[in-house]
Protein backbone atom coordinates (compact mmCIF):
# COMPACT_ATOMS: atom_id res chain seq x y z
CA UNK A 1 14.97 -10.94 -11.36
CA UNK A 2 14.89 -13.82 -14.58
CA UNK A 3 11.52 -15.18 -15.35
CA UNK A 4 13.23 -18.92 -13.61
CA UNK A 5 14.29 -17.22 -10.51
CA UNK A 6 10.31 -15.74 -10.00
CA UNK A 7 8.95 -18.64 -10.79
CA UNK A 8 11.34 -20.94 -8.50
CA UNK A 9 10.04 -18.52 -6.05
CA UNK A 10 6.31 -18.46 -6.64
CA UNK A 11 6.41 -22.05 -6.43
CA UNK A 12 8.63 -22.37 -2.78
CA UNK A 13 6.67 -20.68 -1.05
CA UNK A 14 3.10 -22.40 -2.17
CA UNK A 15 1.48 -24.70 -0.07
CA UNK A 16 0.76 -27.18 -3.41
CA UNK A 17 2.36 -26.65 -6.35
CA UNK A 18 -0.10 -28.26 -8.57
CA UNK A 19 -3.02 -25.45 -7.88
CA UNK A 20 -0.45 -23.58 -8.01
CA UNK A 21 -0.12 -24.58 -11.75
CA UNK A 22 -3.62 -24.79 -12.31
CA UNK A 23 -4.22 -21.01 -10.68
CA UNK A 24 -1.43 -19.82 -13.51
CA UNK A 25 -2.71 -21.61 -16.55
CA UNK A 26 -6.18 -20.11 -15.76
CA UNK A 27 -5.17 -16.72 -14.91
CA UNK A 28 -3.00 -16.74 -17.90
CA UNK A 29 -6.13 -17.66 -20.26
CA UNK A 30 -8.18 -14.93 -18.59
CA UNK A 31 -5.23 -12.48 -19.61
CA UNK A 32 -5.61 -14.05 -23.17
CA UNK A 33 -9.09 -13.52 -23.53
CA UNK A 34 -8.70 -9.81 -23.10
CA UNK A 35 -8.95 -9.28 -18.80
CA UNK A 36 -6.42 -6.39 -17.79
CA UNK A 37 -3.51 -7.04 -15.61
CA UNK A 38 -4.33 -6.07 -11.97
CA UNK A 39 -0.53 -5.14 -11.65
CA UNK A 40 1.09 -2.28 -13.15
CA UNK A 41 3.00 -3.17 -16.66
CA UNK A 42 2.80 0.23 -17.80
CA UNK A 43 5.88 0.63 -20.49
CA UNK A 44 6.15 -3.09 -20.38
CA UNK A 45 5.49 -5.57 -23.05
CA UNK A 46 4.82 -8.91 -21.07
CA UNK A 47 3.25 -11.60 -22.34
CA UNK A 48 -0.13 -13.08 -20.42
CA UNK A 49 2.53 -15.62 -18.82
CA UNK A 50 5.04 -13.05 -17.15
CA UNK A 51 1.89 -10.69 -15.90
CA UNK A 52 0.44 -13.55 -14.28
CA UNK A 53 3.55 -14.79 -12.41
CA UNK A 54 3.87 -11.19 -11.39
CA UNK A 55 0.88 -11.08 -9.80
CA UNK A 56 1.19 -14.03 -7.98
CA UNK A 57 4.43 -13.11 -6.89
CA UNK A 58 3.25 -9.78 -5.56
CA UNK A 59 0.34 -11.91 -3.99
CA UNK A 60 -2.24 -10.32 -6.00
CA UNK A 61 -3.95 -13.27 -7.03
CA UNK A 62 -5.38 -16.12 -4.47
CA UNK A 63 -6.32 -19.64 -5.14
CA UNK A 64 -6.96 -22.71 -3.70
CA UNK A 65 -9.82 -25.44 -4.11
CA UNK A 66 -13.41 -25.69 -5.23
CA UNK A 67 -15.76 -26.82 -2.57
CA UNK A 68 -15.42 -30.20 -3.28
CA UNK A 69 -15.05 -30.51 -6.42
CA UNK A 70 -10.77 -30.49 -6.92
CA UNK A 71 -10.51 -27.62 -9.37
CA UNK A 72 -8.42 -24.99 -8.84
CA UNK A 73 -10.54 -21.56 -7.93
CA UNK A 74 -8.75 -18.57 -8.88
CA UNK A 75 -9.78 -15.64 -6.67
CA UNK A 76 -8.92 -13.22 -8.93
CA UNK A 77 -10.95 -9.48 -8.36
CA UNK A 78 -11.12 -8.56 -11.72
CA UNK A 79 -13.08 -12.17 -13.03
């Protein structure tokens, strides 16, 4: 599957699209700052972008919002 077909994807079947955006850009920053992909990429080279929509497309990673504060709150195990 191309990186625009997984993404249209992710995005289809989230409730809002903008946490959904906001879940991403902080998982991928995690990634960058040196936290290890909870999905397997063995023999892959991904960048922090790809790993991230992978896990959210294998529902790895859950999100939604702060207690009342309107940040997205990434749920990820590993953080």
């Amino acid at each position: 599957m191309d990186k625009e077909q997984e993404l249209k994807e992710i995005a289809a079947s989230a409730d809002n699209q903008y946490l959904l955006a906001l879940a991403l850009a902080k998982r991928v920053r995690s990634l960058k700052s040196g936290a290890p992909p909870i999905t397997d990429v063995k023999g892959h080279v991904l960048s922090p972008a790809d790993v991230a929509m992978a896990e959210f497309a294998k529902g790895l990673i859950d999100y939604g919002l702060s207690h009342g504060k309107g940040a997205a709150k990434s749920e990820d195990p590993k953080e």
